[in-house]
C-alpha atoms as a PDB file:
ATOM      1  CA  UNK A   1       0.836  14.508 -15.876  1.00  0.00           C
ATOM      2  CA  UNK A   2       0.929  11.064 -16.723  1.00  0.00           C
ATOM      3  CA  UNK A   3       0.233   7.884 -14.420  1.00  0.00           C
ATOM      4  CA  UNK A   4       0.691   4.614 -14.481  1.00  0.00           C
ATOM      5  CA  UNK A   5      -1.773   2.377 -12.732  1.00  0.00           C
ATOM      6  CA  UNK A   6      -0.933  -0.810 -11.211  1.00  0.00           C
ATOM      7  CA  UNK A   7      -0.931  -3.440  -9.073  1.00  0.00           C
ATOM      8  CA  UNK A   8       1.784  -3.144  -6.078  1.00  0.00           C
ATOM      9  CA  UNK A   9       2.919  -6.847  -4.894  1.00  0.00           C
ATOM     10  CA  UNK A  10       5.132  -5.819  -1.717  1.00  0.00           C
ATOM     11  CA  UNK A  11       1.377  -3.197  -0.633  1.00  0.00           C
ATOM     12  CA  UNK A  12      -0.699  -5.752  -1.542  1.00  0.00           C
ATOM     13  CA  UNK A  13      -2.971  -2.982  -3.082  1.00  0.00           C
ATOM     14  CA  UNK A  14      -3.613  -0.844  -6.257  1.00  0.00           C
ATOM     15  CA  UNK A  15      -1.575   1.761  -6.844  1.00  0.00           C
ATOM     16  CA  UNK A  16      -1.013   5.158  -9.204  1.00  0.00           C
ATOM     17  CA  UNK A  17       2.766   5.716  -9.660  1.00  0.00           C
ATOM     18  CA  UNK A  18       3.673   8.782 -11.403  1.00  0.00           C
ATOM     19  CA  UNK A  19       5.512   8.341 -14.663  1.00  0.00           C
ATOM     20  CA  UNK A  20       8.118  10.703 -14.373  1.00  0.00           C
ATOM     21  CA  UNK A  21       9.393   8.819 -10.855  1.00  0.00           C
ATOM     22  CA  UNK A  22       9.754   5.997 -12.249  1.00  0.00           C
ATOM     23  CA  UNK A  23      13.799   5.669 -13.210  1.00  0.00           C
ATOM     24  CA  UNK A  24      13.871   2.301 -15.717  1.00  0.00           C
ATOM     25  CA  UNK A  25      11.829  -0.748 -16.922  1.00  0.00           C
ATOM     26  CA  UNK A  26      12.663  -3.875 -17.312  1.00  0.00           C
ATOM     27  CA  UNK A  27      11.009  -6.210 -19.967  1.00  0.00           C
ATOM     28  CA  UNK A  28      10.449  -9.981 -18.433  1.00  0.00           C
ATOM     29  CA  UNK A  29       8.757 -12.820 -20.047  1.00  0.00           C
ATOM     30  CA  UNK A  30       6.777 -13.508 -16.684  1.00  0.00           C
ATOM     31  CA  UNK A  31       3.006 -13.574 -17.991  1.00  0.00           C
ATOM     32  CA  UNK A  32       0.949 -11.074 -16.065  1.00  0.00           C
ATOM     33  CA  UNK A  33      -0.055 -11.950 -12.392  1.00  0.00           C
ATOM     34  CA  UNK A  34      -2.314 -10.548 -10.135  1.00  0.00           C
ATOM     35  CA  UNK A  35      -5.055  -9.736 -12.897  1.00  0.00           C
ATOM     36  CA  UNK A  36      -7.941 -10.157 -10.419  1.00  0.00           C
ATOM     37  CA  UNK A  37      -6.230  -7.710  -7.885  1.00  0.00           C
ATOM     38  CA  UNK A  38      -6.191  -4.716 -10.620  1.00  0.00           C
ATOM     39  CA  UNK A  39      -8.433  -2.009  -9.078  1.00  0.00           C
ATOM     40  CA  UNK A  40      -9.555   1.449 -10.415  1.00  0.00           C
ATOM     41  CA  UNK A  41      -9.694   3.662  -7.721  1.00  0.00           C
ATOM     42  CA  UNK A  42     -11.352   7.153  -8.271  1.00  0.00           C
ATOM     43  CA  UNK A  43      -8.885   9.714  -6.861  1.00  0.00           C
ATOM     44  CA  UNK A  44     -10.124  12.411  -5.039  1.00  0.00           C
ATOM     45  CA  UNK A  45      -9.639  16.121  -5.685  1.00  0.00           C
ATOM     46  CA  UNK A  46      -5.864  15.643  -4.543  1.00  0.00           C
ATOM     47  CA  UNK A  47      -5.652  13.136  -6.859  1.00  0.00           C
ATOM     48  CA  UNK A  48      -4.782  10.364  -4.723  1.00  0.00           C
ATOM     49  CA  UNK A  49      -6.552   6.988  -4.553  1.00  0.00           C
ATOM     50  CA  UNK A  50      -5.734   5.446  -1.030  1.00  0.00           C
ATOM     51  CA  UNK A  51      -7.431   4.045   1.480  1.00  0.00           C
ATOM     52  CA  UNK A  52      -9.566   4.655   3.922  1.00  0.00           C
ATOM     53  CA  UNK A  53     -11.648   7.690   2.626  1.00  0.00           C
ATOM     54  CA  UNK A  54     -12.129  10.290   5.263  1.00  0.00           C
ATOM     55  CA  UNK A  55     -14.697  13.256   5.319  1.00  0.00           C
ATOM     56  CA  UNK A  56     -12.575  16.631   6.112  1.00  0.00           C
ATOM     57  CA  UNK A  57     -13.419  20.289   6.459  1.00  0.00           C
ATOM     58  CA  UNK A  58     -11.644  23.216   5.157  1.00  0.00           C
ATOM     59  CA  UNK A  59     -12.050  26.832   5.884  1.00  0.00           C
ATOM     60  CA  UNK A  60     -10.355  28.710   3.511  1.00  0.00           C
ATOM     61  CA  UNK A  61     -10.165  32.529   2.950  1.00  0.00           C
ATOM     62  CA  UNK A  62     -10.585  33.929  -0.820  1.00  0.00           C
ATOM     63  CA  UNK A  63      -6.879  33.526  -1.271  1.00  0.00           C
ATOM     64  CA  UNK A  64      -6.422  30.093   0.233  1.00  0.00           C
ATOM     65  CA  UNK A  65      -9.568  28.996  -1.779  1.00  0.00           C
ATOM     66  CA  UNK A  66      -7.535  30.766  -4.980  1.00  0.00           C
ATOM     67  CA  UNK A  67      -4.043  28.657  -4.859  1.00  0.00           C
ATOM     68  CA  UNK A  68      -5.727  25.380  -3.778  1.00  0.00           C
ATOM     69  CA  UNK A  69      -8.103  25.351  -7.294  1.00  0.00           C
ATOM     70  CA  UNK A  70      -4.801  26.608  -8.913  1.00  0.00           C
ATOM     71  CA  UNK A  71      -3.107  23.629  -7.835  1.00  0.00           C
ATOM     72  CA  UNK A  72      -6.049  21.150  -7.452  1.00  0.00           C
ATOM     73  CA  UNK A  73      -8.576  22.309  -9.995  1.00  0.00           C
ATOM     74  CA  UNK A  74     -11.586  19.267  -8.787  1.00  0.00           C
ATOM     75  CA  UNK A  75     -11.560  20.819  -5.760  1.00  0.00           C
ATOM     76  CA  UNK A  76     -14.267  23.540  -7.138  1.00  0.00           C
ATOM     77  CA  UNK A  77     -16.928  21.268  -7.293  1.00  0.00           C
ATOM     78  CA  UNK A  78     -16.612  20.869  -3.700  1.00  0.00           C
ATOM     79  CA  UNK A  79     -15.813  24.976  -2.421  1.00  0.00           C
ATOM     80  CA  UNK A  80     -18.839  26.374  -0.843  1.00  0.00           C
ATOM     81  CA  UNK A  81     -19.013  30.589  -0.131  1.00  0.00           C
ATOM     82  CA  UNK A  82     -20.478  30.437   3.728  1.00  0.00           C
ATOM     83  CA  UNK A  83     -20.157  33.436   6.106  1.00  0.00           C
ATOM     84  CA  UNK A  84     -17.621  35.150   4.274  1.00  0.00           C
ATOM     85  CA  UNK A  85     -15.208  32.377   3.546  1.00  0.00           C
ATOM     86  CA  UNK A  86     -14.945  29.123   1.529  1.00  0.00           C
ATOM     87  CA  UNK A  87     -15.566  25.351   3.092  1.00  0.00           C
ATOM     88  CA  UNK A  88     -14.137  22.682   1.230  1.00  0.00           C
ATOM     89  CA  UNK A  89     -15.886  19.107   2.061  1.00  0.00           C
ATOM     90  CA  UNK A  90     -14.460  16.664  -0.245  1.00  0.00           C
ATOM     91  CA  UNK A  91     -13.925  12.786   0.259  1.00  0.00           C
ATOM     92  CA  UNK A  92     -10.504  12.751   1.257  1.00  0.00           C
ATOM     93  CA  UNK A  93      -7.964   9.456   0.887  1.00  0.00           C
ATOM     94  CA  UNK A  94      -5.520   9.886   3.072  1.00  0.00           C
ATOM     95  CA  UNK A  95      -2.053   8.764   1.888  1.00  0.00           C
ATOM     96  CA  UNK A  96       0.738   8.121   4.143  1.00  0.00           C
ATOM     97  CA  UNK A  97       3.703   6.308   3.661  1.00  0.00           C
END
């Protein structure tokens, strides 16, 4: 998967925009604006890099826990065995649009 980060000037904010959504490109000869604005966010084991960051809890049985490092393979860093099933506690950054 690749990403493309950047600047967004109608969110006013940083943004990851996934390559393969992005339909055309258009070459301008306006110099680059915005430079000090350019943050790297660290996404977190969903991969997303909004804000605020939120503290969740997840309570996932052994096949739960199974699909979601299938699909979101950070999140093992953060899966704890307790009582028979397995808490996630990541930092969490919400995305909604």
């Amino acid at each position: 998967m690749i990403d493309v980060r950047a600047y967004d000037v109608e969110k006013g904010d940083s943004r990851v925009f996934k390559v393969m959504r992005i339909h055309s490109v258009e070459a301008t000869e306006t110099p680059w604006a915005f430079e000090d604005k350019h943050k790297v966010k660290k996404p977190d084991v969903f991969r997303m890099t909004g804000s605020p960051v939120e503290k969740v809890v997840l309570q996932l049985n052994t096949h739960a826990k199974s699909l979601l490092v299938e699909e979101y393979p950070l999140a093992e860093r953060d899966l704890k065995r307790e009582d028979g099933t397995w808490l996630l506690r990541p930092t969490f950054r919400p995305t909604f649009f």
